[in-house]
C-alpha atoms as a PDB file:
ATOM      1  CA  UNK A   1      41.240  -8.446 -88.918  1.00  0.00           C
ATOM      2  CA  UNK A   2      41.523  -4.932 -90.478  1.00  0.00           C
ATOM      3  CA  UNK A   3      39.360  -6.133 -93.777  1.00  0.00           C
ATOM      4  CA  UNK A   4      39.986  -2.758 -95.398  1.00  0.00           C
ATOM      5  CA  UNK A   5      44.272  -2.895 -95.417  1.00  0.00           C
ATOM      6  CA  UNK A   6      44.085  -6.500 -96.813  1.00  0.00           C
ATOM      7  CA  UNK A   7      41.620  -5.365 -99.607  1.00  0.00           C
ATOM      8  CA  UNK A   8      43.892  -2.340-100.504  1.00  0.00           C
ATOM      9  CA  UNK A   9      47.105  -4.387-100.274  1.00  0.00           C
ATOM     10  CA  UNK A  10      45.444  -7.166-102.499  1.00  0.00           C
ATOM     11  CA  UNK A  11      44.560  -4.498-105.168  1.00  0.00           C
ATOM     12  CA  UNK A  12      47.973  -2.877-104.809  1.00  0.00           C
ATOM     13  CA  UNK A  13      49.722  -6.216-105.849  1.00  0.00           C
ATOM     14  CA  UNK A  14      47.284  -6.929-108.484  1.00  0.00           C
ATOM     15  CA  UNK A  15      48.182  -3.559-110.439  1.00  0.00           C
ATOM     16  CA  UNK A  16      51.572  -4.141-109.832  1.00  0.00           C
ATOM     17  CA  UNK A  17      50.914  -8.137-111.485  1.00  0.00           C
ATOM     18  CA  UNK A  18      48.944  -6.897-114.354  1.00  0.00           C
ATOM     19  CA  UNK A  19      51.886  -4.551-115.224  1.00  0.00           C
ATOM     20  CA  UNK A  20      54.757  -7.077-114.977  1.00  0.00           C
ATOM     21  CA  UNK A  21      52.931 -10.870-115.475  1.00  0.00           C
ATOM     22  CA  UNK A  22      50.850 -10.340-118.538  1.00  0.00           C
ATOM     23  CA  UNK A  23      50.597 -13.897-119.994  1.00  0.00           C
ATOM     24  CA  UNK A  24      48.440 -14.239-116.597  1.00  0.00           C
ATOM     25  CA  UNK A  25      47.215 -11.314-115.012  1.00  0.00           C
ATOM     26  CA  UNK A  26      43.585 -11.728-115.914  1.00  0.00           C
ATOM     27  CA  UNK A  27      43.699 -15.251-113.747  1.00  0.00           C
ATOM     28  CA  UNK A  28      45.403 -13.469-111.240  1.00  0.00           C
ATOM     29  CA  UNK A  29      42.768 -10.518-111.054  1.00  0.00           C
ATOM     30  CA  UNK A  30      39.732 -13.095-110.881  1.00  0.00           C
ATOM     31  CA  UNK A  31      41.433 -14.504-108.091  1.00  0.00           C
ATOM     32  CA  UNK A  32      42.187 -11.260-106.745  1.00  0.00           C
ATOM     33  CA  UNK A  33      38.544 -10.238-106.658  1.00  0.00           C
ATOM     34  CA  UNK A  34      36.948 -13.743-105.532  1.00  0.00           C
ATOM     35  CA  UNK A  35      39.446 -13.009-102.743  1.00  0.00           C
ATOM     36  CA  UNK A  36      38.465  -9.905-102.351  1.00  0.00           C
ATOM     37  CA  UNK A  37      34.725 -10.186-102.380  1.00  0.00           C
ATOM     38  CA  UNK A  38      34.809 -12.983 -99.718  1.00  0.00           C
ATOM     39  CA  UNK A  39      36.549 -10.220 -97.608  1.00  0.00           C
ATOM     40  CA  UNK A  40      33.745  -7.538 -98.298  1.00  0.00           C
ATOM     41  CA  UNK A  41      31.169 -10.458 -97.441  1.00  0.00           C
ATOM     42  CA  UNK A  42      32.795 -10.924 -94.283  1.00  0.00           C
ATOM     43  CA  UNK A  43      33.321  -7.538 -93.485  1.00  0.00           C
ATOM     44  CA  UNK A  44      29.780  -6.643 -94.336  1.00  0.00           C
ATOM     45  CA  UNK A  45      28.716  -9.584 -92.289  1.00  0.00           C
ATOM     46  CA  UNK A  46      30.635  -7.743 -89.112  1.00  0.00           C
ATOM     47  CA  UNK A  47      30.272  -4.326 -89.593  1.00  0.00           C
ATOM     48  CA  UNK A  48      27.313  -3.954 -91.963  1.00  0.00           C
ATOM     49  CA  UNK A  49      25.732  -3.229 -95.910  1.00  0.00           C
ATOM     50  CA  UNK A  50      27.218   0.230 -96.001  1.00  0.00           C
ATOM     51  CA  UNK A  51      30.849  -1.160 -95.757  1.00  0.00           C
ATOM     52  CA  UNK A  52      31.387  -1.064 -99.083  1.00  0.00           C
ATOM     53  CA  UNK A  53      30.356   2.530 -99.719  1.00  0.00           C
ATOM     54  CA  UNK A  54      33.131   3.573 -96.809  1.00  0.00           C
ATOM     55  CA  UNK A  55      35.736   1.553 -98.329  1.00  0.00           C
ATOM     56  CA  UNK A  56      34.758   2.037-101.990  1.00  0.00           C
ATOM     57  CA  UNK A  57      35.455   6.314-101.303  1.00  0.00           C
ATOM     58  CA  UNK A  58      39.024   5.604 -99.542  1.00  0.00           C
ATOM     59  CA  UNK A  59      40.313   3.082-102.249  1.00  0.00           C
ATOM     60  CA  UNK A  60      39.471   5.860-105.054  1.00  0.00           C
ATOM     61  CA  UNK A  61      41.873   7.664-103.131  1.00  0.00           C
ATOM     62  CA  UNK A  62      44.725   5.531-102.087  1.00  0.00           C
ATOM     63  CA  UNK A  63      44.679   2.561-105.154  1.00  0.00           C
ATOM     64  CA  UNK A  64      42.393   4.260-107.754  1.00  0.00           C
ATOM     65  CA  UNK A  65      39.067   5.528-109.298  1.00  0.00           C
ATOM     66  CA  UNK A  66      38.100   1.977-110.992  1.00  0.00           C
ATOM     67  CA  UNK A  67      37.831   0.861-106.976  1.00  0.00           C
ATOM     68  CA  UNK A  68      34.360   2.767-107.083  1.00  0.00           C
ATOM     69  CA  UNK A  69      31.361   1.187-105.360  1.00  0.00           C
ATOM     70  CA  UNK A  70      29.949  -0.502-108.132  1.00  0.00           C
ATOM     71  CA  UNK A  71      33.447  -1.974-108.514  1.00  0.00           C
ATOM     72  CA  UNK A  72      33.211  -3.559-105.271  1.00  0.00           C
ATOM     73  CA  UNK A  73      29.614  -4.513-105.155  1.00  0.00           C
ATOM     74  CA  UNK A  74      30.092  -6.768-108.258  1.00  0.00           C
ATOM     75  CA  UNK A  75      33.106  -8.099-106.363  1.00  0.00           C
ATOM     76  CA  UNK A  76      31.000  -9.077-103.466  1.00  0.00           C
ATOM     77  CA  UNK A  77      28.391 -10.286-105.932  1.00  0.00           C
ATOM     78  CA  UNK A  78      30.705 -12.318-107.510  1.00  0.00           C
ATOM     79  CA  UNK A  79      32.301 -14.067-104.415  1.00  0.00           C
ATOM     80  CA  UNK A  80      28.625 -14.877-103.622  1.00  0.00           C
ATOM     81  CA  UNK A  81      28.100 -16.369-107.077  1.00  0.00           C
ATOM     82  CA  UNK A  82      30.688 -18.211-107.796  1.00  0.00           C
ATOM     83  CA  UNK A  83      31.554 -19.662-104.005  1.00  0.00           C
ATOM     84  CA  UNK A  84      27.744 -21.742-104.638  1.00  0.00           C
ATOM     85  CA  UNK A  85      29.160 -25.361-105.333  1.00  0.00           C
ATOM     86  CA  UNK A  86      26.867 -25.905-108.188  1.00  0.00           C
ATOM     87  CA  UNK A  87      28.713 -23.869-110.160  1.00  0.00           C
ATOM     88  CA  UNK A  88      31.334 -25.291-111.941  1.00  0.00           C
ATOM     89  CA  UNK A  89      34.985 -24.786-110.617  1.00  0.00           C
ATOM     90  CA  UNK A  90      36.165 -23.964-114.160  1.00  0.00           C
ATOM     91  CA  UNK A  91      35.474 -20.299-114.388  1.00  0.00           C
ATOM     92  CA  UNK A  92      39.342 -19.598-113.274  1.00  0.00           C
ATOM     93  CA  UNK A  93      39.730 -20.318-116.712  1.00  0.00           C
ATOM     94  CA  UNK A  94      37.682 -17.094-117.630  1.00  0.00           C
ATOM     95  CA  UNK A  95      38.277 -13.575-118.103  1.00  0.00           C
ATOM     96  CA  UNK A  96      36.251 -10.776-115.544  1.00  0.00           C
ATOM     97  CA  UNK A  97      34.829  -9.627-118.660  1.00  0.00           C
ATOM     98  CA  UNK A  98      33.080 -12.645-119.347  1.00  0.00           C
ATOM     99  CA  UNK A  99      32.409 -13.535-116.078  1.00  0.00           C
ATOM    100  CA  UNK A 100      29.885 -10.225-115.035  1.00  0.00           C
ATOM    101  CA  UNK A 101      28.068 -11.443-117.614  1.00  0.00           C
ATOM    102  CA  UNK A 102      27.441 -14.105-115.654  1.00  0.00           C
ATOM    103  CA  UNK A 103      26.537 -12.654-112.253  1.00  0.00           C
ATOM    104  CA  UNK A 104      22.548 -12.796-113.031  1.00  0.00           C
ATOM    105  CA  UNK A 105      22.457 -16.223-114.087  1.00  0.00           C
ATOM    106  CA  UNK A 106      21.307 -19.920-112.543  1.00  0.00           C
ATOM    107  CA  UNK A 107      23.997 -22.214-111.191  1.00  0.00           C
ATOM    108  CA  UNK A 108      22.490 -24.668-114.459  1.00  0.00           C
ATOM    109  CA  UNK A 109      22.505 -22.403-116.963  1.00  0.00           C
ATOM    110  CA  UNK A 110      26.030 -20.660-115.795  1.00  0.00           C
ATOM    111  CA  UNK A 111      27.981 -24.055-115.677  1.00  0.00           C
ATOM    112  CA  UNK A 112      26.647 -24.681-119.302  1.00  0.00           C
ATOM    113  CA  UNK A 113      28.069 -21.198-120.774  1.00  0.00           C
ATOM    114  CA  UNK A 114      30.796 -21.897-118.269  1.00  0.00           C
ATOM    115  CA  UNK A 115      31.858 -24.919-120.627  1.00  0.00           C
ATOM    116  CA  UNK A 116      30.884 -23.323-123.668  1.00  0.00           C
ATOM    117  CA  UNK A 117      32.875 -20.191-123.338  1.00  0.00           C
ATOM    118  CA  UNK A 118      36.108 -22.985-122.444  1.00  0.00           C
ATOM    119  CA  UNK A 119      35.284 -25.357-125.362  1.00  0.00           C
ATOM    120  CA  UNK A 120      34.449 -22.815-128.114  1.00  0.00           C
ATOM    121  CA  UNK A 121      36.628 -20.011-126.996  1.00  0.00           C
ATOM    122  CA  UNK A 122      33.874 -17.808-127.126  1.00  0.00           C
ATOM    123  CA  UNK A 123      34.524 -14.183-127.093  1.00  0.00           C
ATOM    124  CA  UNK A 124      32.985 -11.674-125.012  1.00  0.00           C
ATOM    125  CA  UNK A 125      30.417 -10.705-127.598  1.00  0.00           C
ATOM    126  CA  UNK A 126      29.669 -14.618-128.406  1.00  0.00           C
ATOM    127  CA  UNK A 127      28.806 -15.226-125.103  1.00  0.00           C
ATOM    128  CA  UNK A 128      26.489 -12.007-125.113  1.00  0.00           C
ATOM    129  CA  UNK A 129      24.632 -13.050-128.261  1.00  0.00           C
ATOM    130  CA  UNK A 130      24.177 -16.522-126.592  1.00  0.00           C
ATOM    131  CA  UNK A 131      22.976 -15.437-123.379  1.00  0.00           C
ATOM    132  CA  UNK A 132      20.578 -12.814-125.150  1.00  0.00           C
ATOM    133  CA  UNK A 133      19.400 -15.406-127.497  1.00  0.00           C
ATOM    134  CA  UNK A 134      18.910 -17.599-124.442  1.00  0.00           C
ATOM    135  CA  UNK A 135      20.768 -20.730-125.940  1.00  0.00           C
ATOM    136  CA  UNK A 136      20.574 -22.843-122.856  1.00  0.00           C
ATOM    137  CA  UNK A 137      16.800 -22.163-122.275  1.00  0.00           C
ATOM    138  CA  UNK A 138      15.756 -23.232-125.883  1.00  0.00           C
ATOM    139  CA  UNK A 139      17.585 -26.417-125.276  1.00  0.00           C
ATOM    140  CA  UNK A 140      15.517 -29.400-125.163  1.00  0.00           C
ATOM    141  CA  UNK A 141      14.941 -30.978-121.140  1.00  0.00           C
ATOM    142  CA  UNK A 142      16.321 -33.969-121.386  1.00  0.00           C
ATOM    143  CA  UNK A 143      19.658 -32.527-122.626  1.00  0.00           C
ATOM    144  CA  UNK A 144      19.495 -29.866-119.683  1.00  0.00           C
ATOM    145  CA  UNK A 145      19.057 -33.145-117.538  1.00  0.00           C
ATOM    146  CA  UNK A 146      22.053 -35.162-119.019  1.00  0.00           C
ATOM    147  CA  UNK A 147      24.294 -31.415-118.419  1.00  0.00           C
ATOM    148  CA  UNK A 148      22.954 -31.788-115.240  1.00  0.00           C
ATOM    149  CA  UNK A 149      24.039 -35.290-114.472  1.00  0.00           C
ATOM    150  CA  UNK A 150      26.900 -35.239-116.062  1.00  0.00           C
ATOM    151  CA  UNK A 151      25.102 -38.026-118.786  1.00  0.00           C
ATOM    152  CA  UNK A 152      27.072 -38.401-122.338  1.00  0.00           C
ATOM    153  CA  UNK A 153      25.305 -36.246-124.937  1.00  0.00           C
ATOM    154  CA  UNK A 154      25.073 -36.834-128.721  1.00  0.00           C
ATOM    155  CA  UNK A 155      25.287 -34.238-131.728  1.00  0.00           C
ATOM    156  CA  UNK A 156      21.271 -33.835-131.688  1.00  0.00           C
ATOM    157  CA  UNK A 157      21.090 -33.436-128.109  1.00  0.00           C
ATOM    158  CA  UNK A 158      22.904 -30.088-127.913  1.00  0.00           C
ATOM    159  CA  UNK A 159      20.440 -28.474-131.059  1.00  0.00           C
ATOM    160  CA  UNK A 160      18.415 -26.385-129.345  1.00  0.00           C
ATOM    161  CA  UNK A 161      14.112 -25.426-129.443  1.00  0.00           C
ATOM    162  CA  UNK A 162      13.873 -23.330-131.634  1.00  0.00           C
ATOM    163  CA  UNK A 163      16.692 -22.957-134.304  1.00  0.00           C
ATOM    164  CA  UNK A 164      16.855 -19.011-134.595  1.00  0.00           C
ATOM    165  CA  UNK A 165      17.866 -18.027-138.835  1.00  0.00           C
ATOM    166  CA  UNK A 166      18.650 -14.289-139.260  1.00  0.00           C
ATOM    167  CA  UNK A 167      16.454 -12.725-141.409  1.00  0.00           C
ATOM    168  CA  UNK A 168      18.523  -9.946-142.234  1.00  0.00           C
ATOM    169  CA  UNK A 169      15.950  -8.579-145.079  1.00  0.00           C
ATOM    170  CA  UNK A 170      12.944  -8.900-142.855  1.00  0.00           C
ATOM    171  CA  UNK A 171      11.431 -11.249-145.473  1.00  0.00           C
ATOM    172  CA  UNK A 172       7.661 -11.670-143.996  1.00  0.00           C
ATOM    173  CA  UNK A 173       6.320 -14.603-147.326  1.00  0.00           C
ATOM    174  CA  UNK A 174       8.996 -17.702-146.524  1.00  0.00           C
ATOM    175  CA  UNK A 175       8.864 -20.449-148.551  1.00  0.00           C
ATOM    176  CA  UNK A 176      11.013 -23.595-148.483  1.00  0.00           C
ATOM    177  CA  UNK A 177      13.312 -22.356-150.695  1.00  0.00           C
ATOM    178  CA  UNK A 178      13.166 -18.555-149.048  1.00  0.00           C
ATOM    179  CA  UNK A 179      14.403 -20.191-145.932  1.00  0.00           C
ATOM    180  CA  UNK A 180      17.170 -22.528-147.883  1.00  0.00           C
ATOM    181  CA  UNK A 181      18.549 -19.299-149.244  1.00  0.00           C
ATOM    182  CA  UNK A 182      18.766 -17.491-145.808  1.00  0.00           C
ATOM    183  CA  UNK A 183      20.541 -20.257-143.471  1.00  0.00           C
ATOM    184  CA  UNK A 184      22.941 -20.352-147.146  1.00  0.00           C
ATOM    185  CA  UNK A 185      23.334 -16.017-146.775  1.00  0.00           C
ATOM    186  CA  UNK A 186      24.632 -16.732-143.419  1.00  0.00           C
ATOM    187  CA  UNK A 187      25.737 -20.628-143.245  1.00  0.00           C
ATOM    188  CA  UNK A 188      28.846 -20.074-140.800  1.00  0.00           C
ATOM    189  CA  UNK A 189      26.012 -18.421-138.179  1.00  0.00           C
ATOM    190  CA  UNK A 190      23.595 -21.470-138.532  1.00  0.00           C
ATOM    191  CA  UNK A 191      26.183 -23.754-137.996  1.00  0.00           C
ATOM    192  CA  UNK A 192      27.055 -22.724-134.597  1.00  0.00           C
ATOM    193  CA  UNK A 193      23.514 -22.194-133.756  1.00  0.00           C
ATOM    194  CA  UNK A 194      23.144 -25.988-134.267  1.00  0.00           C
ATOM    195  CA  UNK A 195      26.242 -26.508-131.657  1.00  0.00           C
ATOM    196  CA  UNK A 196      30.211 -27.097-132.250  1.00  0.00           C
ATOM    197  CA  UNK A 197      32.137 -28.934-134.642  1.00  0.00           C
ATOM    198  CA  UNK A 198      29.772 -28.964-137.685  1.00  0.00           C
ATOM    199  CA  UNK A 199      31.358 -28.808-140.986  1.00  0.00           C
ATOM    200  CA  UNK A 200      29.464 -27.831-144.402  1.00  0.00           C
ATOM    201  CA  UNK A 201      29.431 -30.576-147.294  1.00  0.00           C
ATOM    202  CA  UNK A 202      27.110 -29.477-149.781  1.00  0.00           C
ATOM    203  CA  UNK A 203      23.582 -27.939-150.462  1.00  0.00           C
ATOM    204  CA  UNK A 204      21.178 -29.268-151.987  1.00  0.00           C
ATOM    205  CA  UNK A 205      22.751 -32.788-152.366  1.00  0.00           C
ATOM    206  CA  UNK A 206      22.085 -34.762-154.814  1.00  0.00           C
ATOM    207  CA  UNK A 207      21.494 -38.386-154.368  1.00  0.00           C
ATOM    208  CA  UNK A 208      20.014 -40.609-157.348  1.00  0.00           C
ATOM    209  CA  UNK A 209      17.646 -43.424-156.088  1.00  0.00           C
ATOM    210  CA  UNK A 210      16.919 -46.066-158.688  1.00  0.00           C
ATOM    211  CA  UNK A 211      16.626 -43.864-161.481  1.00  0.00           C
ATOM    212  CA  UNK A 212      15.354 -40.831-159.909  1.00  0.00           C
ATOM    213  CA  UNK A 213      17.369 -37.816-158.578  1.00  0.00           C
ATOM    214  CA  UNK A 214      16.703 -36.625-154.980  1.00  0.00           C
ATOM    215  CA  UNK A 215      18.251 -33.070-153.070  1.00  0.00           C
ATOM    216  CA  UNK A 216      19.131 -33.045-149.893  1.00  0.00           C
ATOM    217  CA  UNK A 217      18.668 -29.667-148.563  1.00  0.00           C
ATOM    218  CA  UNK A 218      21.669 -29.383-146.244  1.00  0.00           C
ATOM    219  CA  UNK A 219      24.277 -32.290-145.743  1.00  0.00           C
ATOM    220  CA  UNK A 220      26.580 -31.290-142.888  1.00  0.00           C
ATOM    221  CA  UNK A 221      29.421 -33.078-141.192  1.00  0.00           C
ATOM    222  CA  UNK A 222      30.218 -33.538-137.269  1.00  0.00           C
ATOM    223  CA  UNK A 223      33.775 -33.739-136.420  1.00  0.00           C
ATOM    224  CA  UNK A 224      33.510 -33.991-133.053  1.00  0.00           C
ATOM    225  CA  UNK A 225      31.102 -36.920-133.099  1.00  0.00           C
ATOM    226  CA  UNK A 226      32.256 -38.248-136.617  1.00  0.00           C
ATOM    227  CA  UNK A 227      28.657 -38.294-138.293  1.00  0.00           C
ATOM    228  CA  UNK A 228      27.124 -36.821-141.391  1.00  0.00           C
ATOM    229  CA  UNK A 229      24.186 -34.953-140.488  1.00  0.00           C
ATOM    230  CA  UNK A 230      20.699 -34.669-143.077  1.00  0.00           C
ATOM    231  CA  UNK A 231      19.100 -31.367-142.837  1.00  0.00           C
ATOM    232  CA  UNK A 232      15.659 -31.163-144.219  1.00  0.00           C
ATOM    233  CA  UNK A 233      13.786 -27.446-144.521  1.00  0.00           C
ATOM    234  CA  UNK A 234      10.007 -27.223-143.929  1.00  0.00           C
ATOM    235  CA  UNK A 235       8.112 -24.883-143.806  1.00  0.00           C
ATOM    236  CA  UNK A 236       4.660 -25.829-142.549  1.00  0.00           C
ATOM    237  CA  UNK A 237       3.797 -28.254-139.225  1.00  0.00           C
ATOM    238  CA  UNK A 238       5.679 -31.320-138.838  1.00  0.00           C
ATOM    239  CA  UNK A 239       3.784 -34.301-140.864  1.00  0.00           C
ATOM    240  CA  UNK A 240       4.571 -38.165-140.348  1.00  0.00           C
ATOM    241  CA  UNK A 241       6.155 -38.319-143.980  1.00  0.00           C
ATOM    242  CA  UNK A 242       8.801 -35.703-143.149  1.00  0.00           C
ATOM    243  CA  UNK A 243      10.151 -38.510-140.811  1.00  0.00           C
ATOM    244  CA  UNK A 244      10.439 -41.144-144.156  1.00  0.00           C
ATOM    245  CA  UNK A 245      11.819 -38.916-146.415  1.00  0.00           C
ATOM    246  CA  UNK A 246      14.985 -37.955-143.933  1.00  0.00           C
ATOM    247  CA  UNK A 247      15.320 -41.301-142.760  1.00  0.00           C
ATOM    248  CA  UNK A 248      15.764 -42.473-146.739  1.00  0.00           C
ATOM    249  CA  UNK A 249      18.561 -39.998-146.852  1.00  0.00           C
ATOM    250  CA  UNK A 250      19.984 -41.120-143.898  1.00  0.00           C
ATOM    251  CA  UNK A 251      20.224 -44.816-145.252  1.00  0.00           C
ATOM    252  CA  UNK A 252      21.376 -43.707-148.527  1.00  0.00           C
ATOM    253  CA  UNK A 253      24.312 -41.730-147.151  1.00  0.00           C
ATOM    254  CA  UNK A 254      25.365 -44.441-144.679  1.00  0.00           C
ATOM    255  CA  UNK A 255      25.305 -47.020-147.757  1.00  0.00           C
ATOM    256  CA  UNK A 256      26.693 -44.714-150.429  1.00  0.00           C
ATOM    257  CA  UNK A 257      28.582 -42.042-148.696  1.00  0.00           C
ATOM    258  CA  UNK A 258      30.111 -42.551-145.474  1.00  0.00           C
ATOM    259  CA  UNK A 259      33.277 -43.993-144.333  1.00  0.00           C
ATOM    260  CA  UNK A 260      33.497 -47.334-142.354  1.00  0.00           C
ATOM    261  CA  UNK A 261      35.115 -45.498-139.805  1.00  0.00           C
ATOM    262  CA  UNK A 262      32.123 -42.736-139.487  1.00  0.00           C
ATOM    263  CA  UNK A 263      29.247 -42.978-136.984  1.00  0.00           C
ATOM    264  CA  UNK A 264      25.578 -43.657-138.657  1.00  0.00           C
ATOM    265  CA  UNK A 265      24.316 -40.395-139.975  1.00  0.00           C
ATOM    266  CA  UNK A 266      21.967 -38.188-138.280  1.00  0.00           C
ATOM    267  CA  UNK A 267      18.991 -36.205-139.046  1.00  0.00           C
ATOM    268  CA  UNK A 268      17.971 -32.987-138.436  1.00  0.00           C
ATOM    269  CA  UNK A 269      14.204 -31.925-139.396  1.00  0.00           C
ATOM    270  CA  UNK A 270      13.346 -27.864-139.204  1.00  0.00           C
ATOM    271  CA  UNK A 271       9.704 -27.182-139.418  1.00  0.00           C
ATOM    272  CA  UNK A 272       7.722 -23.913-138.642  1.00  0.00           C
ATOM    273  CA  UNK A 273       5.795 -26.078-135.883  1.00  0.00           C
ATOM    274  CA  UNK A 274       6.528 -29.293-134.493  1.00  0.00           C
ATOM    275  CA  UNK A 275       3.432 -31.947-133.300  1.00  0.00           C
ATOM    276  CA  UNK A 276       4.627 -33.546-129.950  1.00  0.00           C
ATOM    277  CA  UNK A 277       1.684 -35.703-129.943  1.00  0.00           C
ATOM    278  CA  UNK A 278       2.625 -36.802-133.865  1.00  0.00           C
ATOM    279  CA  UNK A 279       6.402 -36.821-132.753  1.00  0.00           C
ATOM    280  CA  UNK A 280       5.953 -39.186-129.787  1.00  0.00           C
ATOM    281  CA  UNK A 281       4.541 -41.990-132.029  1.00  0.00           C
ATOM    282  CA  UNK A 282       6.572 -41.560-135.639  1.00  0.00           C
ATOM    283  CA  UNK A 283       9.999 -40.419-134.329  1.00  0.00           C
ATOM    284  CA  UNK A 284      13.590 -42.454-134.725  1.00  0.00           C
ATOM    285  CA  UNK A 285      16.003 -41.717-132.071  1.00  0.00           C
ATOM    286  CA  UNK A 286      18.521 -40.664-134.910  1.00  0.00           C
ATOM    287  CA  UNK A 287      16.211 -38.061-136.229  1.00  0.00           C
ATOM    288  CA  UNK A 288      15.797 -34.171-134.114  1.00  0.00           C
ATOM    289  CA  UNK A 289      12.635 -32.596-135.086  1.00  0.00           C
ATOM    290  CA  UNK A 290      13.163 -28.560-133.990  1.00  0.00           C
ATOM    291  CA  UNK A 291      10.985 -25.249-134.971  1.00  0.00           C
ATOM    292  CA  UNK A 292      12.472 -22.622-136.755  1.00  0.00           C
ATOM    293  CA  UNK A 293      12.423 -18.674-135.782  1.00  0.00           C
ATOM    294  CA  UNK A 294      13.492 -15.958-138.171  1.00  0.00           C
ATOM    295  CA  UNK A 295      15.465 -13.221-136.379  1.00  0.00           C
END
């Protein structure tokens, strides 16, 4: 096989695609380079490492100057990546843009951005943020397990260990209320930091309890898993009472507020520290306790 005329005639058609088939050219060009990189595998598997260097200065020539080395390296590295059955065979569905910014990662950890890139439509720069803020490593390990099986996950599940809140003002004293305000200055941001689908209902809610007034600090609404969702703000180490007080909002908005055809509400509980050895004794399987980091 003459593995450098099939690479140049593959590129060749793909500029001539991209010019004429826009509504699919970038699924066309990931194709095009998979196809392509298992070629420069194989052809460095035959005729050595350097391969790509020889072809790399020949294709600037003859197809174009993108064709460069590092063009075809990530090519190769890609072929190698992505040809791993782990990995998930839904990244046809991406773009080349957000796939190199996959290269360096696990087979785990690339199938789960793999889905959420798909699901949330995340752009380029989403998918950077969420790879730098290393969203699938802060997720708790039984929810890395159920990805990993292929187990049905719930609304908490997906909330990862620790919730990052921009701190845009660098505020160093934070009280409960200091940290209320900030998830409020940027609301849209926390929301998708807690995972997809959440909807905002009100802040500090008010609920009355015999004849005394209660605030909920956050009440938030899951579409996709039809459930309201009790966020309470601490700011010191998780104590057994925080645990009581959200599960009395919980029962008070599945008596008073929700709809018959709504899931029982949730709770969410940010502290500055969680207690696993406090947790593992107090905890309801409706209720995720998770840290809190100011960015």
């Amino acid at each position: 096989m003459n593995y450098y005329n099939e690479i140049k005639n593959k590129l060749i058609d793909n500029e001539i695609y991209s010019r004429v088939k826009d509504y699919s050219k970038e699924r066309h060009k990931v194709i095009t380079y998979f196809e392509i990189g298992r070629l420069l595998n194989e052809a460095g598997g035959k005729y050595g490492d350097n391969i790509i260097e020889e072809y790399s200065k020949k294709l600037i020539v003859e197809v174009g100057k993108k064709y460069n080395r590092r063009t075809l390296f990530r090519m190769k590295q890609f072929y190698n990546k992505f040809n791993n059955t782990k990995v998930s065979t839904l990244w046809t569905q991406l773009t080349w843009s957000h796939l190199r910014l996959l290269f360096n990662l696990e087979s785990d950890s690339m199938n789960y951005y793999i889905k959420e890139i798909i699901d949330k439509h995340l752009s380029v720069r989403e998918l950077e943020f969420k790879i730098k803020s290393n969203e699938y490593e802060r997720l708790p390990i039984e929810t890395k397990n159920k990805l990993i099986s292929k187990d049905t996950v719930d609304v908490k599940d997906l909330v990862p260990n620790p919730i990052l809140i921009r701190n845009m003002n660098n505020i160093e004293i934070v009280t409960e209320k200091v940290l209320h305000h900030l998830i409020l200055e940027d609301i849209e941001s926390f929301m998708k930091e807690l995972g997809n689908s959440f909807s905002f209902i009100g802040s500090e809610y008010k609920i009355k309890i015999c004849d005394r007034n209660n605030y909920i600090d956050l009440l938030l609404f899951n579409i996709k898993y039809n459930c309201y969702v009790v966020v309470e703000l601490k700011v010191t180490e998780f104590k057994v009472e925080y645990i009581s007080q959200v599960q009395k909002y919980m029962n008070y908005i599945d008596k008073n507020v929700k709809e018959i055809s709504n899931n029982l509400t949730i709770g969410l509980l940010i502290c500055k520290r969680e207690n696993k050895f406090v947790i593992e004794y107090c905890s309801d399987e409706r209720i995720a306790v998770r840290e809190y980091k100011l960015v």
